[in-house]
C-alpha atoms as a PDB file:
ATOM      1  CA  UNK A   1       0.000   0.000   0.000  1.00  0.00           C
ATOM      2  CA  UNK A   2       1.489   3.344  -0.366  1.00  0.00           C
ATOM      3  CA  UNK A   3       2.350   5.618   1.804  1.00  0.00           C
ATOM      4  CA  UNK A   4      -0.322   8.238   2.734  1.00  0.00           C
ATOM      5  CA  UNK A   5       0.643  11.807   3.118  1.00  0.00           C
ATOM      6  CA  UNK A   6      -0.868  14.665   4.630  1.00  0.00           C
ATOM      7  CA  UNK A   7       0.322  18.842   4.734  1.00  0.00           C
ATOM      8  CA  UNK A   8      -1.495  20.121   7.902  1.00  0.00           C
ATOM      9  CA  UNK A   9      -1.372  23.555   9.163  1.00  0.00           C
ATOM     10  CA  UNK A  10      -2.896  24.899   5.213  1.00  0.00           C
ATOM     11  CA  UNK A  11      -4.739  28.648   5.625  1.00  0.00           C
ATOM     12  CA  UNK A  12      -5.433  29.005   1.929  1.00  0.00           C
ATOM     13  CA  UNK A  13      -5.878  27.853  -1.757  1.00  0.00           C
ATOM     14  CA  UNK A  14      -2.064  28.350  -2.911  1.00  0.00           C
ATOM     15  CA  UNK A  15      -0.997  26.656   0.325  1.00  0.00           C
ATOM     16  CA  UNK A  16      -3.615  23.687  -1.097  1.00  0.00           C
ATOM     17  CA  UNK A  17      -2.689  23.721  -4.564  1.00  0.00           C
ATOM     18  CA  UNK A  18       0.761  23.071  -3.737  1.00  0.00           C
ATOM     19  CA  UNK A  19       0.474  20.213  -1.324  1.00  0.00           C
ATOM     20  CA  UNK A  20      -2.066  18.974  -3.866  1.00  0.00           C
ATOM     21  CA  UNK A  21       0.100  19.323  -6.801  1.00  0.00           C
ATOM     22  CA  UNK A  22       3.130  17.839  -4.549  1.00  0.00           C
ATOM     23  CA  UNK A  23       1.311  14.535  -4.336  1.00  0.00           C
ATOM     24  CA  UNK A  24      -0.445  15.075  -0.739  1.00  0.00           C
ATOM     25  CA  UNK A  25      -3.231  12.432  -0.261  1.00  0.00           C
ATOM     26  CA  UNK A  26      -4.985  14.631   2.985  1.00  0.00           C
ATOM     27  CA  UNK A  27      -5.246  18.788   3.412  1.00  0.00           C
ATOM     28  CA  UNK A  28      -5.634  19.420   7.102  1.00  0.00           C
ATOM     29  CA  UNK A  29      -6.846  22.325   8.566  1.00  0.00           C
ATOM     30  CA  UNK A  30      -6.563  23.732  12.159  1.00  0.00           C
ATOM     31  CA  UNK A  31      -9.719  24.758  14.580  1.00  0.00           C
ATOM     32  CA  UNK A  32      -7.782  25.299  17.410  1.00  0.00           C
ATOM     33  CA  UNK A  33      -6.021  27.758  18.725  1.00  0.00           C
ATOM     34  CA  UNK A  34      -2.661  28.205  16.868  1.00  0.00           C
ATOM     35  CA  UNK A  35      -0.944  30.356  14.296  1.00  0.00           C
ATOM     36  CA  UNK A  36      -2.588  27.951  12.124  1.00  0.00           C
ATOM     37  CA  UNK A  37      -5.849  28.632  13.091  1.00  0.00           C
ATOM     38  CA  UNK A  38      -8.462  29.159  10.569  1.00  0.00           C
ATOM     39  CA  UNK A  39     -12.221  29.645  10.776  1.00  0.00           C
ATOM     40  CA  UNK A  40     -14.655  26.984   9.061  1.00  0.00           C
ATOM     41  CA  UNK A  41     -15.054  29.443   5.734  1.00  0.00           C
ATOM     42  CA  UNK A  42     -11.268  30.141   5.535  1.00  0.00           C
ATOM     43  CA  UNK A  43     -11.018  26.309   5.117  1.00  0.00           C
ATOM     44  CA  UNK A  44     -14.536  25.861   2.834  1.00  0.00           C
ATOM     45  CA  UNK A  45     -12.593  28.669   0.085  1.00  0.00           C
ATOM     46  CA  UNK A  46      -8.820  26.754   0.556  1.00  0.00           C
ATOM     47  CA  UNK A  47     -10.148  23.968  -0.391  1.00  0.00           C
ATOM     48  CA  UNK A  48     -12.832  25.318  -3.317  1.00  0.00           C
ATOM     49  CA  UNK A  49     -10.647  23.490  -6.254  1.00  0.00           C
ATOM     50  CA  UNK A  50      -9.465  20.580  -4.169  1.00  0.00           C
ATOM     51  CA  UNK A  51      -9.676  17.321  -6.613  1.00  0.00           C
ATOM     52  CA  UNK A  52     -12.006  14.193  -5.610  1.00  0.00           C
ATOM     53  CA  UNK A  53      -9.708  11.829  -3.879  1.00  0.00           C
ATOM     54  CA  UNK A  54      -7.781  14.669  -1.362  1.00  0.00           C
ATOM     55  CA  UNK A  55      -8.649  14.243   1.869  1.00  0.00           C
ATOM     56  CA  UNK A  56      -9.922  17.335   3.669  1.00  0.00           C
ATOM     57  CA  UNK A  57      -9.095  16.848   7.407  1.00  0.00           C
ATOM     58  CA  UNK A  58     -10.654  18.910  10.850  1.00  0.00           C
ATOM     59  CA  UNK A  59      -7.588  19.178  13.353  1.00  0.00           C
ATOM     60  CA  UNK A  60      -9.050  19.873  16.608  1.00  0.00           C
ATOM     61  CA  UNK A  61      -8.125  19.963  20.427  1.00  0.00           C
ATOM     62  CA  UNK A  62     -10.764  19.288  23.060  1.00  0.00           C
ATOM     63  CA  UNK A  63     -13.609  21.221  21.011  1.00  0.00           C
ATOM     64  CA  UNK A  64     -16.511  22.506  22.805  1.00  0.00           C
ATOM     65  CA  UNK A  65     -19.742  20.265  21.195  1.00  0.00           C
ATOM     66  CA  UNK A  66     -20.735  23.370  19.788  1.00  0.00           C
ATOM     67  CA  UNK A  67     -17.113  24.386  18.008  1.00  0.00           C
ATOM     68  CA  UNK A  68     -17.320  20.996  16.100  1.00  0.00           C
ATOM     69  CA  UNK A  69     -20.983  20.961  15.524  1.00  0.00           C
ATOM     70  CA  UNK A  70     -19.869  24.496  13.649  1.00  0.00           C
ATOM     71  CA  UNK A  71     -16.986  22.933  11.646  1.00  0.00           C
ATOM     72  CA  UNK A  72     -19.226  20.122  10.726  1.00  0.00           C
ATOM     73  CA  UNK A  73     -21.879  22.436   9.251  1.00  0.00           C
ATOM     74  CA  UNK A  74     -20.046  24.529   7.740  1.00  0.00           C
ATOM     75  CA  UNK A  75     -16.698  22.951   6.060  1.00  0.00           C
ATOM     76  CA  UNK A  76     -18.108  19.507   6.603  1.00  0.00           C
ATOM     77  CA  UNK A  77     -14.495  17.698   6.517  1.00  0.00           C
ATOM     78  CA  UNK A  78     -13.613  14.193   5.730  1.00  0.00           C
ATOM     79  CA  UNK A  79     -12.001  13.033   9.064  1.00  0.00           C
ATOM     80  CA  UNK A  80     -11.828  14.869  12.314  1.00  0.00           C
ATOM     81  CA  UNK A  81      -8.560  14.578  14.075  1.00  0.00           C
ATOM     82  CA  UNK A  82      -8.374  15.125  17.846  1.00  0.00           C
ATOM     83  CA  UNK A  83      -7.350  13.489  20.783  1.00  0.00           C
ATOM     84  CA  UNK A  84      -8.793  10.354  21.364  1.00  0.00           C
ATOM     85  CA  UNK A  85     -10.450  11.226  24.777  1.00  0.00           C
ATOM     86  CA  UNK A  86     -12.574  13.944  22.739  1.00  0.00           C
ATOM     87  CA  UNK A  87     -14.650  11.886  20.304  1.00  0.00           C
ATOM     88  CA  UNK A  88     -16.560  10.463  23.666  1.00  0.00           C
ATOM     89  CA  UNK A  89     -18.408  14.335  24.065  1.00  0.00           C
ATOM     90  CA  UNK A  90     -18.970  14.755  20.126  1.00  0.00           C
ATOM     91  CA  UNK A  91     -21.758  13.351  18.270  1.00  0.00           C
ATOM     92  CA  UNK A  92     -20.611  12.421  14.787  1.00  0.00           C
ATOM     93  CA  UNK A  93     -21.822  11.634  11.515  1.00  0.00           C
ATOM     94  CA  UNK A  94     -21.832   8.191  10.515  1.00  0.00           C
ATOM     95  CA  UNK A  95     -19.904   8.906   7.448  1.00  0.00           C
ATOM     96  CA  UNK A  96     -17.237  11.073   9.137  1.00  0.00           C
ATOM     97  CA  UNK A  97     -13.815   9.074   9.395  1.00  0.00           C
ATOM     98  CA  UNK A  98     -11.655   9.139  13.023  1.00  0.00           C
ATOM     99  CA  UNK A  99      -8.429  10.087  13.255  1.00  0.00           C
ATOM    100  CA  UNK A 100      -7.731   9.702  17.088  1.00  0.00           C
ATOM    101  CA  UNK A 101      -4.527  11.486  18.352  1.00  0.00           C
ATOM    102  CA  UNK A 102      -2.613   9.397  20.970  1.00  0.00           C
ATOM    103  CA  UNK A 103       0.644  11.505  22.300  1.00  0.00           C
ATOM    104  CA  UNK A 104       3.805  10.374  24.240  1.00  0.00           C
ATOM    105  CA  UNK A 105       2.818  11.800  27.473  1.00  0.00           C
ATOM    106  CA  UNK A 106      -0.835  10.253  27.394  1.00  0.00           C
ATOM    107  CA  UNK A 107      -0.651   6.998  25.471  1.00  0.00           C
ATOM    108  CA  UNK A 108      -0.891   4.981  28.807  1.00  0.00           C
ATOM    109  CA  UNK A 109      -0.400   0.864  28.640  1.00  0.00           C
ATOM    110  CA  UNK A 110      -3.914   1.148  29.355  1.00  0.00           C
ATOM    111  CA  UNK A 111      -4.788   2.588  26.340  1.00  0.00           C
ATOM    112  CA  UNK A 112      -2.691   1.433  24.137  1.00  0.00           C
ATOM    113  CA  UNK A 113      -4.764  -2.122  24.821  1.00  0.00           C
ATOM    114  CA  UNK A 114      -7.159  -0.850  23.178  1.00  0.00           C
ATOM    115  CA  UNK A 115      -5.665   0.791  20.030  1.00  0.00           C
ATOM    116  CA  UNK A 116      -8.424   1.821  17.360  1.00  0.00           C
ATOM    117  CA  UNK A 117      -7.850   0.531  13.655  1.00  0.00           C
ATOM    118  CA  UNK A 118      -6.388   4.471  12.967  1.00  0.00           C
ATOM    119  CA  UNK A 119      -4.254   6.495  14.584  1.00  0.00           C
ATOM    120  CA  UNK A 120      -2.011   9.686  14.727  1.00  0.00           C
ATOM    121  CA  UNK A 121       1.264   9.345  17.222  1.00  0.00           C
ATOM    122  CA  UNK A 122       2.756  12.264  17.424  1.00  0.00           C
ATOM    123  CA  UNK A 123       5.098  13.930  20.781  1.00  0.00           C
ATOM    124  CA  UNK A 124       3.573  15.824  23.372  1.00  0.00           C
ATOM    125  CA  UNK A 125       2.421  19.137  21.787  1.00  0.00           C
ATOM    126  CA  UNK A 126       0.907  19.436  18.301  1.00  0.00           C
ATOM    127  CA  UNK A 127       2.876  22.052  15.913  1.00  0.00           C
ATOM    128  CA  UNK A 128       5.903  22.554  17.733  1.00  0.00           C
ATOM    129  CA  UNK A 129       8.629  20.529  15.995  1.00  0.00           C
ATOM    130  CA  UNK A 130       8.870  17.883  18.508  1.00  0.00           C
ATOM    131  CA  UNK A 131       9.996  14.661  17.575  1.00  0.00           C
ATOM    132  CA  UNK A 132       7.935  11.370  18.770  1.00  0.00           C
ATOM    133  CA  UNK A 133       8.945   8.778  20.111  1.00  0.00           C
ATOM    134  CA  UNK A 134       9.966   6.406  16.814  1.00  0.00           C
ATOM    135  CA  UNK A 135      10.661   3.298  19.179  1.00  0.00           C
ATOM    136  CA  UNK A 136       7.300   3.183  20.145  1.00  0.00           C
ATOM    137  CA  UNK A 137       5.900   4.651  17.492  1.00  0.00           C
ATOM    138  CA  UNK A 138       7.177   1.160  15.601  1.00  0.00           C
ATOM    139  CA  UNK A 139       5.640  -1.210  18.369  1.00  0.00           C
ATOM    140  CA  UNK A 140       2.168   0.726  17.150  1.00  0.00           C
ATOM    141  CA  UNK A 141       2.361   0.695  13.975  1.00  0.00           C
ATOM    142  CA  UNK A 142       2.692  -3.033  13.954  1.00  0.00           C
ATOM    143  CA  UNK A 143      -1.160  -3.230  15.506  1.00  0.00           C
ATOM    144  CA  UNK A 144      -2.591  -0.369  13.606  1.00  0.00           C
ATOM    145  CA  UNK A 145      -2.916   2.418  10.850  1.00  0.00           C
ATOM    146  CA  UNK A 146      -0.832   4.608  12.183  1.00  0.00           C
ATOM    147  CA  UNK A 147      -0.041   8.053  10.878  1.00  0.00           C
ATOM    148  CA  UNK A 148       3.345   9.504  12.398  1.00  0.00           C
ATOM    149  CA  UNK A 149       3.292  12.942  12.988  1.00  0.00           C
ATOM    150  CA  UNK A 150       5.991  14.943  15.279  1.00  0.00           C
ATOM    151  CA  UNK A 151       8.887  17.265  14.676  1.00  0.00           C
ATOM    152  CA  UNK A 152       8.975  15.479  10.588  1.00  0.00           C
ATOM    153  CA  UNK A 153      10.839  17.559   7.760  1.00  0.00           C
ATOM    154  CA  UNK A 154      12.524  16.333   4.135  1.00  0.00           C
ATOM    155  CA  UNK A 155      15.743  15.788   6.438  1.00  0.00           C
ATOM    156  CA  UNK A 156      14.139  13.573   8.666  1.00  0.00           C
ATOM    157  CA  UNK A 157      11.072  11.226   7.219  1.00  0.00           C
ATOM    158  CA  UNK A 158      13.417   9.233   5.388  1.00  0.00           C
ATOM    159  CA  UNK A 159      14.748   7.440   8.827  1.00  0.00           C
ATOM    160  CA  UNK A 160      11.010   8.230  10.294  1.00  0.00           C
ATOM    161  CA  UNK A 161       9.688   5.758   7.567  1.00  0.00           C
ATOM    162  CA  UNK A 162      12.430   3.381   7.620  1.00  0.00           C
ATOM    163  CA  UNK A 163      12.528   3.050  11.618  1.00  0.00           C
ATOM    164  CA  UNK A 164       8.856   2.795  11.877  1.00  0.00           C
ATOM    165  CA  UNK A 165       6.893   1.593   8.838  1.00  0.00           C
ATOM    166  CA  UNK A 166       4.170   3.929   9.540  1.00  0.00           C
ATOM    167  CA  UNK A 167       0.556   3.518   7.458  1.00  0.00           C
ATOM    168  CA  UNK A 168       1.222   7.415   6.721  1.00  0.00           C
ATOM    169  CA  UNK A 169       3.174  10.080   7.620  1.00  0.00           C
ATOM    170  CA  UNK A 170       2.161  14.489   8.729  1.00  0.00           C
ATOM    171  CA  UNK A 171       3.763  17.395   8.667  1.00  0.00           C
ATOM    172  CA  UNK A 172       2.895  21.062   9.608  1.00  0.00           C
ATOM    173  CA  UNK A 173       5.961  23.010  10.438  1.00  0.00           C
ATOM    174  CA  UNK A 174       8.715  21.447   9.001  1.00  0.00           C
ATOM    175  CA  UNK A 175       7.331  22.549   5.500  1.00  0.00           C
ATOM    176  CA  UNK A 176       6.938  26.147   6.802  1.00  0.00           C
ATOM    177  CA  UNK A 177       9.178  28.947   6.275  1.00  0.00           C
ATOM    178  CA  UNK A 178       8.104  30.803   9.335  1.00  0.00           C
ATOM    179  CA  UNK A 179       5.137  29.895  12.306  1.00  0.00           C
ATOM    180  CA  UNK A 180       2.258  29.101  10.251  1.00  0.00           C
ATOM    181  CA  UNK A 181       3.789  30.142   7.179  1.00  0.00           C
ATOM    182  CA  UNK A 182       4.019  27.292   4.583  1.00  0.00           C
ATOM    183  CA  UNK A 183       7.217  26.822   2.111  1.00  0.00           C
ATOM    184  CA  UNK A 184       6.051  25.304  -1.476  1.00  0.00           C
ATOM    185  CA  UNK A 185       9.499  24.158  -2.050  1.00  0.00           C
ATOM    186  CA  UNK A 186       9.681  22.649   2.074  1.00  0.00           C
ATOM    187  CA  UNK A 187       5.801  21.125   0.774  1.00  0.00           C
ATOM    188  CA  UNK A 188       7.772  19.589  -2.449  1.00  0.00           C
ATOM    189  CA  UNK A 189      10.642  17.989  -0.802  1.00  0.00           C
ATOM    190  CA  UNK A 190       8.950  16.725   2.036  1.00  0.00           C
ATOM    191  CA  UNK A 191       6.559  14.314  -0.305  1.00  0.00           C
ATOM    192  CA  UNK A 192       9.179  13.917  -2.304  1.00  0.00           C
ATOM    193  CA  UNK A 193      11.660  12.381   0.263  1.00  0.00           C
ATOM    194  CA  UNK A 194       8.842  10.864   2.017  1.00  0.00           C
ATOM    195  CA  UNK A 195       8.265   8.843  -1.561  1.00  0.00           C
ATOM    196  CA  UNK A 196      11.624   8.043  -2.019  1.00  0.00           C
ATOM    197  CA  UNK A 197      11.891   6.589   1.823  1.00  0.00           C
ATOM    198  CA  UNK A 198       9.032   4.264   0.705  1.00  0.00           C
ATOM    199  CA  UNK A 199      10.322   3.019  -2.438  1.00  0.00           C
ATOM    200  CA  UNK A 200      13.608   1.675  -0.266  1.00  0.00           C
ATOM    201  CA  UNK A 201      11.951   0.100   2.419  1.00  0.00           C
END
């Protein structure tokens, strides 16, 4: 199967067209609060000329019922992404995909005995750069879809992909110039080194 793809973090249609024409298989799109924020129409016009097959993904953080019930409405997204203790206080469509985040500081052994089919591992705080945990990002991936996130650039996802054998891989700021700020050529080399990583393994 090949490796899935996602550019998160997009505000607008360039930032869109070039993950898009970079070979992205997912858009994602922050409601929470973050440089990367963007409101529910911001996202609906990024995403007016987005080709059937991309992905359009909801990144959330412990929304408020009435926050998601808004982005549902109103950009009415593929998947939702948040952490995996959220989805319990949201009521979701039936035809609205999961993408549960589980984080080195709260993926207990507890939990992780009861993995879902999909899931994002990423560190301990979305957007900053941090690295996750490969090691046991690798002992997950053997049980599930997982989608590494974390702290990933072009210099890095090579040895991410390798080490871990991940279902997919996501990046926000290490294809961004500055904080919220995307780089088309940081977009191009990412996908394309992520591509490359996957042909060798």
């Amino acid at each position: 199967m090949s490796l899935w793809v996602k550019i998160c973090g997009l505000r607008d249609a360039a930032d869109v067209a070039c993950a898009v024409e970079a070979g992205a298989d997912a858009v994602g799109f922050v409601f929470a609060r973050s440089v990367r924020e963007v409101t529910p129409a911001q996202a609906l016009r990024a995403c007016q000329d987005l080709p059937e097959g991309v992905l359009r993904i909801a990144v959330m953080r412990h929304p408020e019922p009435a926050a998601w019930q808004q982005v549902w409405r109103e950009f009415r997204p593929d998947w939702l992404q948040t952490d995996w203790r959220d989805y319990a206080a949201l009521v979701l469509a039936p035809e609205l995909q999961r993408l549960p985040v589980y984080r080195d500081d709260s993926t207990t052994e507890e939990s992780i005995g009861q993995l879902p089919a999909q899931l994002l591992f990423e560190g301990s705080d979305s957007g900053t750069g941090r690295t996750a945990d490969w090691a046991r990002a690798a002992q997950l991936a053997r049980r599930c879809r997982l989608v590494l996130a974390g702290g990933l650039d072009a210099d890095n996802v090579a040895e991410a992909v390798r080490k871990v054998q991940p279902f997919g891989v996501d990046v926000s700021s290490g294809v961004e110039a500055s904080p919220g700020v995307k780089d088309p050529a940081r977009i191009r080399a990412f996908i394309a080194a992520a591509r490359a990583a996957e042909l060798n393994t």
